[in-house]
Protein backbone atom coordinates (compact mmCIF):
# COMPACT_ATOMS: atom_id res chain seq x y z
CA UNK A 1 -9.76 0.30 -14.69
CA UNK A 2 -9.59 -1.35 -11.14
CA UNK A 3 -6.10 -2.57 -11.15
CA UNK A 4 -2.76 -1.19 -12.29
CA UNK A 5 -0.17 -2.96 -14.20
CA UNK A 6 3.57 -3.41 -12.77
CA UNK A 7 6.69 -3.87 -14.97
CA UNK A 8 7.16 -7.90 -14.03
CA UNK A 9 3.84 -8.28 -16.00
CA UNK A 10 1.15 -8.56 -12.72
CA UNK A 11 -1.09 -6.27 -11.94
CA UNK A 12 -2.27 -4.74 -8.45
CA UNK A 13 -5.65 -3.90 -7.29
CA UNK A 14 -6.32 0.21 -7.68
CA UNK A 15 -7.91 0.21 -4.05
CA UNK A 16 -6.52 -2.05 -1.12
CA UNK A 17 -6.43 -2.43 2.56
CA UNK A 18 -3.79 -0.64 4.35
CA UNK A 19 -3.03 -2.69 8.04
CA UNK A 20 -1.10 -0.34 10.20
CA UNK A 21 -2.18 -0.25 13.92
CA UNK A 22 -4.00 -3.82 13.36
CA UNK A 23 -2.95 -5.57 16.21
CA UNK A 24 -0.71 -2.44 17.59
CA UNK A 25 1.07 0.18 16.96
CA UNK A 26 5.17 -0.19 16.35
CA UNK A 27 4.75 -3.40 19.55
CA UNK A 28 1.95 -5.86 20.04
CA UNK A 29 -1.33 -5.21 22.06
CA UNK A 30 -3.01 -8.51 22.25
CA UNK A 31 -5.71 -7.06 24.12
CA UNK A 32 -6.64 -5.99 19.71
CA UNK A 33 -6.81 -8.95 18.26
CA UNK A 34 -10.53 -9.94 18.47
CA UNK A 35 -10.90 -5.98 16.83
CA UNK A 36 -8.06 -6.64 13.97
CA UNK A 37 -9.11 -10.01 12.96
CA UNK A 38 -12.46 -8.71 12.74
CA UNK A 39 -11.46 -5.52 10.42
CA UNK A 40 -9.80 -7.87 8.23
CA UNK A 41 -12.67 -10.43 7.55
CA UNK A 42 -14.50 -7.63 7.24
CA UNK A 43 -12.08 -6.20 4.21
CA UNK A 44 -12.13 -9.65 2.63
CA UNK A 45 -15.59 -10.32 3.11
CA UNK A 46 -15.86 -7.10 1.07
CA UNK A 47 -13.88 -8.06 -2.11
CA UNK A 48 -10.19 -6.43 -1.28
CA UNK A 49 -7.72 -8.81 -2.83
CA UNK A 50 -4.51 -6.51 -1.90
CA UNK A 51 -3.56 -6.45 1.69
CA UNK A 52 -0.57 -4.22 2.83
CA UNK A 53 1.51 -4.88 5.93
CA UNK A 54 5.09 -4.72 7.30
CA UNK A 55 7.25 -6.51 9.28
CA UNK A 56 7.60 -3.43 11.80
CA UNK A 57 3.54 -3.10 12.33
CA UNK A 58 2.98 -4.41 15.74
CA UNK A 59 6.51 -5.68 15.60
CA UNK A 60 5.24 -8.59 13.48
CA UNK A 61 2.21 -9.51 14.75
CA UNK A 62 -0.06 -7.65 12.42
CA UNK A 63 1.61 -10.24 9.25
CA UNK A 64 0.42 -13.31 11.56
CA UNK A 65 -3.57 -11.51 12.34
CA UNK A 66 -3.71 -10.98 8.43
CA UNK A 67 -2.35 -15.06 7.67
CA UNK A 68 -5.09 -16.16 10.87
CA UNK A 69 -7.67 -14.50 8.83
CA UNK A 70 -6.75 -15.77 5.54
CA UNK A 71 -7.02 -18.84 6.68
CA UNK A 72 -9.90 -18.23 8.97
CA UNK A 73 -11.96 -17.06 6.17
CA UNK A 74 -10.18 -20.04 3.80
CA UNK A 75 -9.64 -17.49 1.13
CA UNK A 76 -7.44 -18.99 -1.95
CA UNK A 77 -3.98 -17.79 -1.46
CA UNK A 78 -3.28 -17.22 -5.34
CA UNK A 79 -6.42 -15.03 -5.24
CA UNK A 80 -4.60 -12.58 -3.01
CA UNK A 81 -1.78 -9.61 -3.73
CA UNK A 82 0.46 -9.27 -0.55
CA UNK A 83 2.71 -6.79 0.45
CA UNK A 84 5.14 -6.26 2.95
CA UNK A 85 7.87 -4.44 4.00
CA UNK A 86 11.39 -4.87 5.51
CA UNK A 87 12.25 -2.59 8.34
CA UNK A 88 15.06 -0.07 8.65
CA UNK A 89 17.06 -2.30 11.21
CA UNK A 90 17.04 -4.63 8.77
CA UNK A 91 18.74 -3.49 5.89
CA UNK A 92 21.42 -5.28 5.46
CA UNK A 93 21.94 -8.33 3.02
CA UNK A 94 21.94 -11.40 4.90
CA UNK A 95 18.97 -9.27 7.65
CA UNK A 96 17.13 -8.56 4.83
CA UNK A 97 17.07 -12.06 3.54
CA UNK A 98 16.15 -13.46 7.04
CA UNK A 99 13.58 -10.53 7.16
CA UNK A 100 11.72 -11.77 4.52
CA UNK A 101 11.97 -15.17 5.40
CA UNK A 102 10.31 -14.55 8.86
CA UNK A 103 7.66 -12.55 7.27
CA UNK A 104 6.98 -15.69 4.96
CA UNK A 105 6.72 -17.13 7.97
CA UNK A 106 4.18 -15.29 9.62
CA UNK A 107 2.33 -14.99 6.41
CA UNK A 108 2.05 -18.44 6.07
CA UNK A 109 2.75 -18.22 2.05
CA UNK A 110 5.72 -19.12 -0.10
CA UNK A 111 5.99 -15.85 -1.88
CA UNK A 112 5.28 -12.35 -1.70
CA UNK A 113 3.50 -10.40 -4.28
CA UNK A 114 5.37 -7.24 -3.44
CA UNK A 115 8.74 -6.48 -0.86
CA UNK A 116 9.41 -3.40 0.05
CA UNK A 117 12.07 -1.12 1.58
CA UNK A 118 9.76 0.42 4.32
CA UNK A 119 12.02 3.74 4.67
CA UNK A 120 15.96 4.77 3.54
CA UNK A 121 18.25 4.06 6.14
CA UNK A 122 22.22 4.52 6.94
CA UNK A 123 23.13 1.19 5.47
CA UNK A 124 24.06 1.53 1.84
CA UNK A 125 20.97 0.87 -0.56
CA UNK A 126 23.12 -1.37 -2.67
CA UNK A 127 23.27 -3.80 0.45
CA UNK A 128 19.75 -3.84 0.86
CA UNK A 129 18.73 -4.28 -2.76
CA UNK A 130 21.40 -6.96 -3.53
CA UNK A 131 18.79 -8.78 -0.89
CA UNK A 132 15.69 -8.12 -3.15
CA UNK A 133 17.50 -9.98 -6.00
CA UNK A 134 18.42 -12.72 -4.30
CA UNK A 135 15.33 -13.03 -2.84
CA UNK A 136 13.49 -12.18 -6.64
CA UNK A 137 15.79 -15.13 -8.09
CA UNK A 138 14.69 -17.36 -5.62
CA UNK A 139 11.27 -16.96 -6.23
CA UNK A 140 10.23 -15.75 -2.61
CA UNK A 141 9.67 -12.51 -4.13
CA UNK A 142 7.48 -11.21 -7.34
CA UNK A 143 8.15 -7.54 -7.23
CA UNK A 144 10.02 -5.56 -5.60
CA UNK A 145 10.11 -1.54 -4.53
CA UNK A 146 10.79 1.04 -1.95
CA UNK A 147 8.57 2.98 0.22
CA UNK A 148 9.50 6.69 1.20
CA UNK A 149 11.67 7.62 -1.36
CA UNK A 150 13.12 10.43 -3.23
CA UNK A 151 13.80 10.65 -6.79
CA UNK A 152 17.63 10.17 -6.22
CA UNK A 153 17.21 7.42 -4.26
CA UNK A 154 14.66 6.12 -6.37
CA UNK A 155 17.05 6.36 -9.10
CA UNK A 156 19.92 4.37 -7.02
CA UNK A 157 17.22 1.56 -6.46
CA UNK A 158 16.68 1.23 -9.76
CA UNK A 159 20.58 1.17 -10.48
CA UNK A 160 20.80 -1.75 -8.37
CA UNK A 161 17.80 -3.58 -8.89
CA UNK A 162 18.07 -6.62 -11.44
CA UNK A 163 14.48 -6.66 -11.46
CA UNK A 164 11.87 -4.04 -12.70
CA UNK A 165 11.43 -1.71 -9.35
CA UNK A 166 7.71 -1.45 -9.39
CA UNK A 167 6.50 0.36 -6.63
CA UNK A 168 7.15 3.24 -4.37
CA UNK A 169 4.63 3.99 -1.54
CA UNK A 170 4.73 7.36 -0.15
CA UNK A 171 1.96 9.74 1.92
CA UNK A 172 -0.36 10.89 -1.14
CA UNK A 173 -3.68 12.68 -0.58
CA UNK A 174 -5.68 16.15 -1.40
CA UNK A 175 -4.30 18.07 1.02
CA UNK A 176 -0.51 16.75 0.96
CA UNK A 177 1.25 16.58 -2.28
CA UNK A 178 4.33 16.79 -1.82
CA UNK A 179 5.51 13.83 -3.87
CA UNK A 180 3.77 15.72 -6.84
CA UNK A 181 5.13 18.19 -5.92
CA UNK A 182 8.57 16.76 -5.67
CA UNK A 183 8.84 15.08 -8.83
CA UNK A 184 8.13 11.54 -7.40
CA UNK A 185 4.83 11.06 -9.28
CA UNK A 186 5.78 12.21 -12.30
CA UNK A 187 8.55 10.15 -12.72
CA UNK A 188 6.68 7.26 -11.87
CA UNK A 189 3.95 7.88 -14.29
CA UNK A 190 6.35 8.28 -16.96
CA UNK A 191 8.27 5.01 -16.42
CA UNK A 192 5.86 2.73 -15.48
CA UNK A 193 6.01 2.39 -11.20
CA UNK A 194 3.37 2.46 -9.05
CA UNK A 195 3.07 4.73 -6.60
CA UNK A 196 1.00 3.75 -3.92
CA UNK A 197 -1.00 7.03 -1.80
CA UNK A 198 -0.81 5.92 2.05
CA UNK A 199 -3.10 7.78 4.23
CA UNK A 200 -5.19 8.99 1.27
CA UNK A 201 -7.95 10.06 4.02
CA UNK A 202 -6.04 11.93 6.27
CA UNK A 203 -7.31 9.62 8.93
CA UNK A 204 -11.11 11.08 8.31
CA UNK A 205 -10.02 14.71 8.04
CA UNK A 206 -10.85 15.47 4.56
CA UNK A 207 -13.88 14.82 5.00
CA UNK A 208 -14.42 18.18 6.39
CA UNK A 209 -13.49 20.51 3.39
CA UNK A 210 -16.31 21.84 2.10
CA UNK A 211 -15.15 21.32 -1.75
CA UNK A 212 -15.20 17.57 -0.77
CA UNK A 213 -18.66 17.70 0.31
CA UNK A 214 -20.24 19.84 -2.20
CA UNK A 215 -18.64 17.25 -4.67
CA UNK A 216 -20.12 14.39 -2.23
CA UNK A 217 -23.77 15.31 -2.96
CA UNK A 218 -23.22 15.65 -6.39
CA UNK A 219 -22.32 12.08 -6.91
CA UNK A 220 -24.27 10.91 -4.19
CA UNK A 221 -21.12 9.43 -2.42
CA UNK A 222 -19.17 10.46 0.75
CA UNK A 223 -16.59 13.35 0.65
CA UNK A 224 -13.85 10.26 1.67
CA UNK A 225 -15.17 8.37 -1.62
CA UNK A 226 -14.33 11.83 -3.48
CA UNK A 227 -10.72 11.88 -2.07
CA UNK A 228 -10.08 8.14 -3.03
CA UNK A 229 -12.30 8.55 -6.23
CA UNK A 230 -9.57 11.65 -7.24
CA UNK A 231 -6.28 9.38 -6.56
CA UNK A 232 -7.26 6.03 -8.14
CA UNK A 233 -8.78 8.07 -11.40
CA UNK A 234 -4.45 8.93 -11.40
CA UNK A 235 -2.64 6.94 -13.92
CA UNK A 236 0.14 4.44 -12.10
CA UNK A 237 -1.72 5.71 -8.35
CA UNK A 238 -3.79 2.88 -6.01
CA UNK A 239 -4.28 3.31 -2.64
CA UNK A 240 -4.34 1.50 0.51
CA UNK A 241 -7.04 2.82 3.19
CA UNK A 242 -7.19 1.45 6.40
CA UNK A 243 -10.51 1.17 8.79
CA UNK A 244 -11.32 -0.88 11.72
CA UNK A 245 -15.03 0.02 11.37
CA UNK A 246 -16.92 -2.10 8.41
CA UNK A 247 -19.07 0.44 7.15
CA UNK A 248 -15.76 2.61 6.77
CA UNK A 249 -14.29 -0.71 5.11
CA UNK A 250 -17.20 -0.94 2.62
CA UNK A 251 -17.43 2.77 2.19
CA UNK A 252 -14.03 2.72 0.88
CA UNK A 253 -14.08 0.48 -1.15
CA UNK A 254 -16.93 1.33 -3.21
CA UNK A 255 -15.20 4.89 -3.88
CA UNK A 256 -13.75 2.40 -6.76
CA UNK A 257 -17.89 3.27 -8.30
CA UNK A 258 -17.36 6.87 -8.18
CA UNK A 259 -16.81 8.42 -11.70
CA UNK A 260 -15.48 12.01 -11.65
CA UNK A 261 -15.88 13.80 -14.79
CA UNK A 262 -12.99 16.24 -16.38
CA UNK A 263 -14.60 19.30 -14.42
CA UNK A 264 -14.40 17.44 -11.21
CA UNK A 265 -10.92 16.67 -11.50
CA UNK A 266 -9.86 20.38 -12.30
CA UNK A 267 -11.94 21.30 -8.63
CA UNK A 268 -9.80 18.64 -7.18
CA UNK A 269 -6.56 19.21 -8.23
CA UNK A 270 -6.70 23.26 -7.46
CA UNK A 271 -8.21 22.24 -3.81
CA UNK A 272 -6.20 23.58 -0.84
């Protein structure tokens, strides 16, 4: 299966396209944009439908790249998932609320797919979440969920949240499991959230374990196809990737193809 369901009854792609440093790092770097817009036509040109940003990547500037190439590429809105997140000096209710409203904005769309919390901060989570339903009753929002949590914060999110919490993106990959190991993605799988695997590559590093590549030529795929292959075959996992280079951009998404058998998996999972 090639998409995931979430609790409010949509569904989310299994493999999308992670933006982070499109168009700078935490500030924007102009001198980039030619290279971002180009790695994003290149990711729609390729068939990604889910596109994940934040308000804090390149201080904004990556949400209005990713709405120029939308509309650049005049790709149908409604055939699009979007996510994006609201940033930790901007957790309050009302700054929340505006948050979102500016990343509408630079989106150029009415609604969001998916909102997220990008990280925990000192304001209390109530305040922040009380935002997400106001914003979820008005329609501006579909779904809603965190991003770096814990399992008690998780389960203070979901206290507060009027809505199904659907979502919580955390770093995921072969070599660092520490939400499995912390309980995270078990308790998603067992109660229906997505958890979304950020840096699933390792920016390019796994490619060099040698379990990786003996698994590679087996299926006649790439040892970074193996390490996305292993997370999306995960019940309630996807994954957002992020290249600038469009055979990287193709290459991951076709890891969607691979299909890892049960012995496979058991290599996988005891890999260190």
């Amino acid at each position: 299966m090639l998409i995931e369901p979430l609790l409010t009854g949509h569904t989310i792609p299994k493999i999308g396209f992670g933006t982070w440093n499109i168009g700078g790092g935490m500030s924007p770097d102009y001198s980039q944009d030619a290279r971002g817009l180009a790695a994003i036509r290149a990711a729609l040109e390729t068939g990604y439908t889910h596109f994940d940003t934040a308000e804090m990547y390149a201080n904004g500037h990556t949400e209005e790249l990713l709405a120029r190439a939308i509309r650049e590429t005049r790709t149908p809105r409604e055939k699009l998932f979007l996510t994006t997140k609201v940033w930790t000096n901007h957790l309050r209710t009302p700054e929340t609320i505006k948050a979102c409203e500016n990343s509408l904005r630079r989106l150029q769309t009415d609604y969001l797919d998916l909102y997220l919390i990008h990280w925990p901060g000192s304001v209390p989570l109530e305040d922040t979440v009380r935002a997400l339903n106001d914003l979820t009753r008005r329609g501006l929002v579909r779904a809603v969920g965190v991003s770096n949590f814990d399992l008690p914060l998780l389960h203070r999110a979901q206290a507060a949240c009027e809505t199904p919490l659907v979502n919580n993106q955390v770093p995921y990959s072969l070599h660092h499991r520490e939400y499995a190991q912390n309980g995270v993605l078990a308790y998603c799988q067992q109660n229906g959230i997505v958890l979304t695997a950020y840096t699933p590559v390792e920016k390019g590093r796994v490619g060099t374990n040698p379990g990786l590549q003996t698994l590679a030529r087996k299926h006649g795929a790439t040892p970074t196809q193996i390490a996305l292959a292993w997370l999306i075959h995960q019940p309630r996992v996807i994954t957002i990737p992020m290249s600038h280079n469009p055979a990287h951009i193709l290459e991951n998404f076709r890891a969607r193809e691979v299909k890892l058998d049960e012995d496979d998996i058991k290599q996988l999972n005891a890999l260190k």
